[in-house]
C-alpha atoms as a PDB file:
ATOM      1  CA  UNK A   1       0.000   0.000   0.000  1.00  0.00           C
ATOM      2  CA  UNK A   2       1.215   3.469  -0.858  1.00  0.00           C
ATOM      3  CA  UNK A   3       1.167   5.484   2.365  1.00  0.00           C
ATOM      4  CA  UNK A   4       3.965   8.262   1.021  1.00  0.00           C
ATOM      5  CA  UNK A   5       4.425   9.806  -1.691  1.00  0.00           C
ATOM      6  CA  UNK A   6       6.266  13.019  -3.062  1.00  0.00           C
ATOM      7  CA  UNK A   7       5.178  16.317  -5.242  1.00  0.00           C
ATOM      8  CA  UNK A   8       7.527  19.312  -5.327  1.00  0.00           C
ATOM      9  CA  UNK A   9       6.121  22.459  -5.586  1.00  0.00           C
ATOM     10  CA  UNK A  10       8.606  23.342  -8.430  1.00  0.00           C
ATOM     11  CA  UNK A  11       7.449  20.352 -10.663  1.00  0.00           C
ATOM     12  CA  UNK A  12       3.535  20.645 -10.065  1.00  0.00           C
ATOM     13  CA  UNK A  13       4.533  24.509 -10.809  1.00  0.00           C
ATOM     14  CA  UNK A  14       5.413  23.218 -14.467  1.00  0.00           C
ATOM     15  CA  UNK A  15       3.007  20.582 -14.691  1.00  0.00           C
ATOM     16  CA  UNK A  16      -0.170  22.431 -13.670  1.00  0.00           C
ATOM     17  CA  UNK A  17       1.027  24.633 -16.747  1.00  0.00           C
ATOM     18  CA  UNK A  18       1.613  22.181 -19.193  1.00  0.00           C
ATOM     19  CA  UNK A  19      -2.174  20.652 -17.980  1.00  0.00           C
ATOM     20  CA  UNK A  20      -3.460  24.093 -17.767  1.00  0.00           C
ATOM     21  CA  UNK A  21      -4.397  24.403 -14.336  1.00  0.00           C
ATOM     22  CA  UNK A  22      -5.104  27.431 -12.149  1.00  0.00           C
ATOM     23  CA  UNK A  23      -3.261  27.662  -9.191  1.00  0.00           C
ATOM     24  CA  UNK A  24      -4.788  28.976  -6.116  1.00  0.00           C
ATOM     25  CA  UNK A  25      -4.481  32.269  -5.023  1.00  0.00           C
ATOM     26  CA  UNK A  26      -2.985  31.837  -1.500  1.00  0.00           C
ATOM     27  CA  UNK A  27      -0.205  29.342  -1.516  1.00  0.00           C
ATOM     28  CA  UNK A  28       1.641  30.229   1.975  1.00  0.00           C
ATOM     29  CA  UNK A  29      -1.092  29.279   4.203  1.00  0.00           C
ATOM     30  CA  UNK A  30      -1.387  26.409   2.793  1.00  0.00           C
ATOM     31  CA  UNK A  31       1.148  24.060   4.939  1.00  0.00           C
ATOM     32  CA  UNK A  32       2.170  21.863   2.065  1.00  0.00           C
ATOM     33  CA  UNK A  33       5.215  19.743   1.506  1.00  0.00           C
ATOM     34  CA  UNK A  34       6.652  17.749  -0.458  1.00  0.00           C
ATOM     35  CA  UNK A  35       6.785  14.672   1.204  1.00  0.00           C
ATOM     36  CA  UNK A  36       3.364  13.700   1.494  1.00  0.00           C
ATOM     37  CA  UNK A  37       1.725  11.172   4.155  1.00  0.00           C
ATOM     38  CA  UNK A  38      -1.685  10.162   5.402  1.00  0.00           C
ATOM     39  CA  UNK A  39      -4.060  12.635   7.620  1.00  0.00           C
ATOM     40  CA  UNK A  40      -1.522  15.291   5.956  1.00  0.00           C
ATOM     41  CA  UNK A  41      -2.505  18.103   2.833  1.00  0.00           C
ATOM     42  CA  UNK A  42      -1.772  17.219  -0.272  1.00  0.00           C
ATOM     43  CA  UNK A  43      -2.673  19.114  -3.949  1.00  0.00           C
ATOM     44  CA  UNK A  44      -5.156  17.849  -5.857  1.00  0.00           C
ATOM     45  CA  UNK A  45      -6.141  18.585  -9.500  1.00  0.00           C
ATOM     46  CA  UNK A  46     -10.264  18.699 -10.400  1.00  0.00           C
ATOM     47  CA  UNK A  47     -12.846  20.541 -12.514  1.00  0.00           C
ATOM     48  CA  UNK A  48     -15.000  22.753 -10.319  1.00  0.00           C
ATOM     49  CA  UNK A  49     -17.491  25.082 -11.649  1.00  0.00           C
ATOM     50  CA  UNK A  50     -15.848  24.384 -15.562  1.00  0.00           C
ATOM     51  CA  UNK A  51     -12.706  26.022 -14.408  1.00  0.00           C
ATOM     52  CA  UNK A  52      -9.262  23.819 -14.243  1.00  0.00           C
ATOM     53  CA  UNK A  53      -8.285  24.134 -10.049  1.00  0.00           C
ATOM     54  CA  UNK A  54      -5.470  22.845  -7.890  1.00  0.00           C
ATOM     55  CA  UNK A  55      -6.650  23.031  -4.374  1.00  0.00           C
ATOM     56  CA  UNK A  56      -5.124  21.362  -1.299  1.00  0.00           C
ATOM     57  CA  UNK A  57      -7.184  18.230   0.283  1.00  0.00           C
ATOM     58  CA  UNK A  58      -5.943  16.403   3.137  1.00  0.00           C
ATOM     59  CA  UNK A  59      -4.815  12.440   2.322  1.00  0.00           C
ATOM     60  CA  UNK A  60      -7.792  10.087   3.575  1.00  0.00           C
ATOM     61  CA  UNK A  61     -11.109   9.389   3.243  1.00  0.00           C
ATOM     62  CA  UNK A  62     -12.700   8.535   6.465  1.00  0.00           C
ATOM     63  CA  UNK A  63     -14.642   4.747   6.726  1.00  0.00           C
ATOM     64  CA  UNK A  64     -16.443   4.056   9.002  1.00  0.00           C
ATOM     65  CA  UNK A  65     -16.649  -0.129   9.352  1.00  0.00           C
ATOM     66  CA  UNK A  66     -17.421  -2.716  12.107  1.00  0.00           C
ATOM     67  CA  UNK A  67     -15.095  -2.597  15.034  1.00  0.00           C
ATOM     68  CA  UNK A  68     -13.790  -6.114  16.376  1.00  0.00           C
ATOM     69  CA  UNK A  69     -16.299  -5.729  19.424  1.00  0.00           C
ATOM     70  CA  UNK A  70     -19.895  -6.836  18.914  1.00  0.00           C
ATOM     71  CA  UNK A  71     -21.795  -2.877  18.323  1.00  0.00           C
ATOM     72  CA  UNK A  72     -18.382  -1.358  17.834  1.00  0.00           C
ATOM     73  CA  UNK A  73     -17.353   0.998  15.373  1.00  0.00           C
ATOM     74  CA  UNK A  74     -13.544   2.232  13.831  1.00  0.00           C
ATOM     75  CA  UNK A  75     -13.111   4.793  11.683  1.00  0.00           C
ATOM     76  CA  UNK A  76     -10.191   4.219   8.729  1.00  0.00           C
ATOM     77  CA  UNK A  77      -8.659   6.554   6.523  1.00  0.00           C
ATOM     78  CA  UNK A  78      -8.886   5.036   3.615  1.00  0.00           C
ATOM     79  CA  UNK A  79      -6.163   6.940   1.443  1.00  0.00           C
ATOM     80  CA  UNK A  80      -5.574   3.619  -1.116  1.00  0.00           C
ATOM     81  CA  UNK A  81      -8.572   2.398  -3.393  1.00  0.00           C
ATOM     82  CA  UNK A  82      -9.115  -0.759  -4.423  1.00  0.00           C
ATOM     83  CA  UNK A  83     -12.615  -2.256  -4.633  1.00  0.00           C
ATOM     84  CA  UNK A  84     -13.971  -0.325  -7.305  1.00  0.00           C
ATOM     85  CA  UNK A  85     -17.572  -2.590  -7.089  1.00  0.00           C
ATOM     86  CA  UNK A  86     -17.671  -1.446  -3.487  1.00  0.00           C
ATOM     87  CA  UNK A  87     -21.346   1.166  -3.570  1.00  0.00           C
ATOM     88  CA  UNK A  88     -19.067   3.720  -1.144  1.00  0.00           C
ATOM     89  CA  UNK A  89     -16.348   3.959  -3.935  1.00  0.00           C
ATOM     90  CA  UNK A  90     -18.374   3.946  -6.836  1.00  0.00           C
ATOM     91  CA  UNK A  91     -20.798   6.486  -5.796  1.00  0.00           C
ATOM     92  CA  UNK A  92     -17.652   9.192  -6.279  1.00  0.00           C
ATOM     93  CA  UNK A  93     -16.359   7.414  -9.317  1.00  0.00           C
ATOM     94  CA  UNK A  94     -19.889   7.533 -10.844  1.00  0.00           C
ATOM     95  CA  UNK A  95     -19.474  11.488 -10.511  1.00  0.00           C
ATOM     96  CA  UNK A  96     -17.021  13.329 -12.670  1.00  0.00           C
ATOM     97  CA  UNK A  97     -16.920  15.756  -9.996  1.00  0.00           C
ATOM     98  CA  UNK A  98     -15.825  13.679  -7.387  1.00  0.00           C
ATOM     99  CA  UNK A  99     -12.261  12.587  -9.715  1.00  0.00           C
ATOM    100  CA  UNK A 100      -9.594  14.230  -9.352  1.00  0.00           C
ATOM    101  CA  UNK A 101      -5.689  13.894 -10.773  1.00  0.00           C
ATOM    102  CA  UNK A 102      -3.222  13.750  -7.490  1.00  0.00           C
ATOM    103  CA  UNK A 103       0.667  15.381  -8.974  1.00  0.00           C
ATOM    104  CA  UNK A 104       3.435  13.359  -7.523  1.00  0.00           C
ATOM    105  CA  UNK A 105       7.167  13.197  -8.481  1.00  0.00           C
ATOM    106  CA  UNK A 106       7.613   9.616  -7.098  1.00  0.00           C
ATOM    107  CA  UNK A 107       5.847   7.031  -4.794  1.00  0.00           C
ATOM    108  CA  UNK A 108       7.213   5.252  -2.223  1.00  0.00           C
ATOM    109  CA  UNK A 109       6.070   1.270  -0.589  1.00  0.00           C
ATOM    110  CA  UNK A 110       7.343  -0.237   1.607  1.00  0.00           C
ATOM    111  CA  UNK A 111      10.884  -2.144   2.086  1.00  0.00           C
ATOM    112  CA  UNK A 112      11.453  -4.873   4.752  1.00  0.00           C
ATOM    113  CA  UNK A 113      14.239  -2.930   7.532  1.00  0.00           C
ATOM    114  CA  UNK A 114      14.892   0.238   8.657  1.00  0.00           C
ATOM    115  CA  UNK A 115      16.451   3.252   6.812  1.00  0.00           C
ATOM    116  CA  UNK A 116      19.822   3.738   8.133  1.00  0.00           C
ATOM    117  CA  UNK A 117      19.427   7.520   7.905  1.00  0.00           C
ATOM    118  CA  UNK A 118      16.255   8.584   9.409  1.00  0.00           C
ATOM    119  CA  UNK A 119      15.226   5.403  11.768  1.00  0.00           C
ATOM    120  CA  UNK A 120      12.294   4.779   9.282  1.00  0.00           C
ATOM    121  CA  UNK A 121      10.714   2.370   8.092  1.00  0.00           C
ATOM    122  CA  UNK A 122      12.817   1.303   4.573  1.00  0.00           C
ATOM    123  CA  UNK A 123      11.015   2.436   1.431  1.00  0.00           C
ATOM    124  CA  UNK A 124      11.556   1.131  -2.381  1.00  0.00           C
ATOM    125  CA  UNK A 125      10.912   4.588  -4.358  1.00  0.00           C
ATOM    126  CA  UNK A 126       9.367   4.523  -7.936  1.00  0.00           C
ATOM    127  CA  UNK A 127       9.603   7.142 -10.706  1.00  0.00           C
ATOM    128  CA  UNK A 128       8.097   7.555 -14.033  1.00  0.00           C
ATOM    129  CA  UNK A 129      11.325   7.843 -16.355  1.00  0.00           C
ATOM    130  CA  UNK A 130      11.668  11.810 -17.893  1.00  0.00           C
ATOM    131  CA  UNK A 131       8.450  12.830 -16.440  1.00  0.00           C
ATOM    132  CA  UNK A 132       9.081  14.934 -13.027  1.00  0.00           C
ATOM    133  CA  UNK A 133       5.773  15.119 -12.565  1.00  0.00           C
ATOM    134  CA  UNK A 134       2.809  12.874 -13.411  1.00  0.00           C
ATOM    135  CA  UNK A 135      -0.273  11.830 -11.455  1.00  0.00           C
ATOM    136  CA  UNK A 136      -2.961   9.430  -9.862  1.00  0.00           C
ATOM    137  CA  UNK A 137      -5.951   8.711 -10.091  1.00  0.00           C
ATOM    138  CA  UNK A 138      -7.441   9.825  -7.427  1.00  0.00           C
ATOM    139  CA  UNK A 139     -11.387  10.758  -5.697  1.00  0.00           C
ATOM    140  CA  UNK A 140     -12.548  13.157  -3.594  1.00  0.00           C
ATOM    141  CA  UNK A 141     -15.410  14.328  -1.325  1.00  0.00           C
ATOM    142  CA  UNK A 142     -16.144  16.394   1.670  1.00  0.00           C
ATOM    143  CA  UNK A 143     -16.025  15.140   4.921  1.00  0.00           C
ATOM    144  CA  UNK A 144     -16.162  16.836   9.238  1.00  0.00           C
ATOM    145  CA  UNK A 145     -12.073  17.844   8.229  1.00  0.00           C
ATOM    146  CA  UNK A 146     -12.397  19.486   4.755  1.00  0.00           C
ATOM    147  CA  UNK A 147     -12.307  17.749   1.440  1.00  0.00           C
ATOM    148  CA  UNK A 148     -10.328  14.136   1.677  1.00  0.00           C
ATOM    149  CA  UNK A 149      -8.555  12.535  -1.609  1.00  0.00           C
ATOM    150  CA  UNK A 150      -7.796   8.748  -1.706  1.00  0.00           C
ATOM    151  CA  UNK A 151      -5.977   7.536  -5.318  1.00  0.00           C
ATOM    152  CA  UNK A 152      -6.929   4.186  -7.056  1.00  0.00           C
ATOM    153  CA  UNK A 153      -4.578   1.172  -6.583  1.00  0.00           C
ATOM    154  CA  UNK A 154      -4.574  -1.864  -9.382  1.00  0.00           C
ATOM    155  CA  UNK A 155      -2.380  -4.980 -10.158  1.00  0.00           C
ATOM    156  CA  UNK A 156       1.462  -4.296 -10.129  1.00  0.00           C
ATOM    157  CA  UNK A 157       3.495  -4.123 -12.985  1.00  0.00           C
ATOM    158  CA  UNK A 158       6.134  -6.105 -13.396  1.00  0.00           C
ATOM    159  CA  UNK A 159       8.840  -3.847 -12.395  1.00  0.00           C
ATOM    160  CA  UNK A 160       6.534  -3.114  -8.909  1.00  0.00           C
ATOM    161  CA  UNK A 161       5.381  -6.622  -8.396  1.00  0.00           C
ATOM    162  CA  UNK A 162       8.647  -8.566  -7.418  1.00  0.00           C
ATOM    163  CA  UNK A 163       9.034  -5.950  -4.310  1.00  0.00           C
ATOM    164  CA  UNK A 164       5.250  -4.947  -3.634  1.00  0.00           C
ATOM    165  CA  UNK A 165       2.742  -7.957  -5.117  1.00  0.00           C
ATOM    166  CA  UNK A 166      -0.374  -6.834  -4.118  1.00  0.00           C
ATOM    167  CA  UNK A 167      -0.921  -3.730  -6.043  1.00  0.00           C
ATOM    168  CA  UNK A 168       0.714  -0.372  -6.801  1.00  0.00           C
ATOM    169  CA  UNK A 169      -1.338   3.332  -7.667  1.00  0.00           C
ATOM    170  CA  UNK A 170      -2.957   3.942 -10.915  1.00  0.00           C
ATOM    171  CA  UNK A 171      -0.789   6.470 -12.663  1.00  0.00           C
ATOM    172  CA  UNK A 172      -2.574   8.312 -15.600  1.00  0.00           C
ATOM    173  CA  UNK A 173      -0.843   8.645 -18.719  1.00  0.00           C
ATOM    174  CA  UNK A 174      -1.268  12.705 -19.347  1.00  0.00           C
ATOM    175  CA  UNK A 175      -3.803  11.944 -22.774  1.00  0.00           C
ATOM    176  CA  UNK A 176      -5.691  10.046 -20.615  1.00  0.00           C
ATOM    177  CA  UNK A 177      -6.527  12.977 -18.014  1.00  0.00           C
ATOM    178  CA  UNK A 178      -9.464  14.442 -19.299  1.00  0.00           C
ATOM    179  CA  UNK A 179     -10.955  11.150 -19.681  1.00  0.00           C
ATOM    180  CA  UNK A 180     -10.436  10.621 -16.126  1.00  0.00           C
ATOM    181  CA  UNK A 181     -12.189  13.751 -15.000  1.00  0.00           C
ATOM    182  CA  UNK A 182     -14.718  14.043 -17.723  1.00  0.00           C
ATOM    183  CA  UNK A 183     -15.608  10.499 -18.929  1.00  0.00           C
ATOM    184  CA  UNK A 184     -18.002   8.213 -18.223  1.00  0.00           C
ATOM    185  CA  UNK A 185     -17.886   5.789 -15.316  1.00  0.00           C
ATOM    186  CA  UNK A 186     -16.472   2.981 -17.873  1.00  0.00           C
ATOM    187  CA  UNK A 187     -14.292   4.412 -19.418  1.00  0.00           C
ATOM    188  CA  UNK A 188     -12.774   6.092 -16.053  1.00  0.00           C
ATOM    189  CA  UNK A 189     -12.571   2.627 -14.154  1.00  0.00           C
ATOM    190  CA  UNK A 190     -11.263   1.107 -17.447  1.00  0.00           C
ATOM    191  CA  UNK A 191      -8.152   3.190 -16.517  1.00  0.00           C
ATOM    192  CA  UNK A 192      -7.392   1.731 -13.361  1.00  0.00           C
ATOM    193  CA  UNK A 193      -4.618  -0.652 -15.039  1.00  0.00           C
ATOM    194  CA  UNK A 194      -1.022  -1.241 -14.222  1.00  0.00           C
ATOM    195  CA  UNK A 195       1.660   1.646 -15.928  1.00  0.00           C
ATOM    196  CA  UNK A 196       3.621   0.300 -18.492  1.00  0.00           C
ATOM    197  CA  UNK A 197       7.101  -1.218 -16.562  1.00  0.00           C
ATOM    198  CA  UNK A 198       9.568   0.307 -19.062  1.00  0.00           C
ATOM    199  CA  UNK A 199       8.283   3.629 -18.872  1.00  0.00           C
ATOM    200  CA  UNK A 200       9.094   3.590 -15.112  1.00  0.00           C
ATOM    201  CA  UNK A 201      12.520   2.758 -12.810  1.00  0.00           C
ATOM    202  CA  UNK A 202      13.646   2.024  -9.326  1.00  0.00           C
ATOM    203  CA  UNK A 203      15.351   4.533  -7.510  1.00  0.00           C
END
């Protein structure tokens, strides 16, 4: 599961260009960074009102589900998706609106050990080769904190699967973004499929 992922502000500067996105116009309050983790602001790319908008969301939808206690309840932040039959998901992904494109520079999962540097948990980092910035697939919707993003996960490829076999994020190939946002429900979750291995590398 992808729980960390990067997006620096310099790259999504030239990407939201090239994609034709407005930037908001207060970008010092917004406490962003550009290592991003769960329950933590991330940008987010979506239509709203016609108009092309990067806005900051924080990284989680919250779930509510069946605690392990008879009448008990947890609540999860969901920020990986993979069910896409599940009615909670596909309500959002059955709305244009609710899609959005999530900029990252590379994604991290995780590596067995510790990282020698920082104490960490070890991370295998992926890139998409001469692209600084591309993005996921991602959904949105309000919720009690402010608006919450989660990104689509699908099968691995095969340069993802030998280290992290159960599934890696759906990265969009850029001619495949307004479909994303604008299509229909078909041909959005007929996108959630594994980027091309050779396109991609290790770092």
């Amino acid at each position: 599961m992808c729980n960390h992922y990067r997006a620096h502000p310099e790259d999504i500067e030239d990407w939201r260009e090239w994609a034709g996105f407005n930037l908001p116009s207060v970008q010092e309050d917004m406490d962003l960074r550009a290592d991003v983790w769960p329950k933590r602001p991330g940008l987010v790319a979506r239509i709203a009102d016609g108009e092309r908008v990067i806005e900051p969301m924080i990284w989680g939808v919250p779930l509510t589900m069946p605690g392990k206690r008879p009448g008990t309840t947890i609540t999860k932040n969901v920020t990986n998706v993979r069910n896409l039959s599940s009615r909670f998901w596909m309500s959002m992904l059955k709305e244009p609106a609710r899609r959005c494109l999530v900029p990252f520079s590379r994604f991290a999962e995780p590596k067995p050990g510790k990282d020698p540097e920082t104490g960490r948990p070890a991370e295998y980092w992926f890139t998409v080769r001469d692209r600084p910035m591309m993005a996921f697939a991602g959904i949105w919707r309000p919720s009690d904190v402010g608006n919450v993003y989660a990104f689509l996960t699908c099968e691995p490829n095969p340069l993802v699967a030998p280290l992290h076999p159960k599934a890696m994020p759906v990265i969009l190939h850029r001619e495949d973004y307004d479909r994303w946002l604008l299509g229909s429900v078909e041909e959005a979750c007929a996108l959630a499929a594994p980027f091309p291995s050779q396109m991609m590398e290790l770092q």
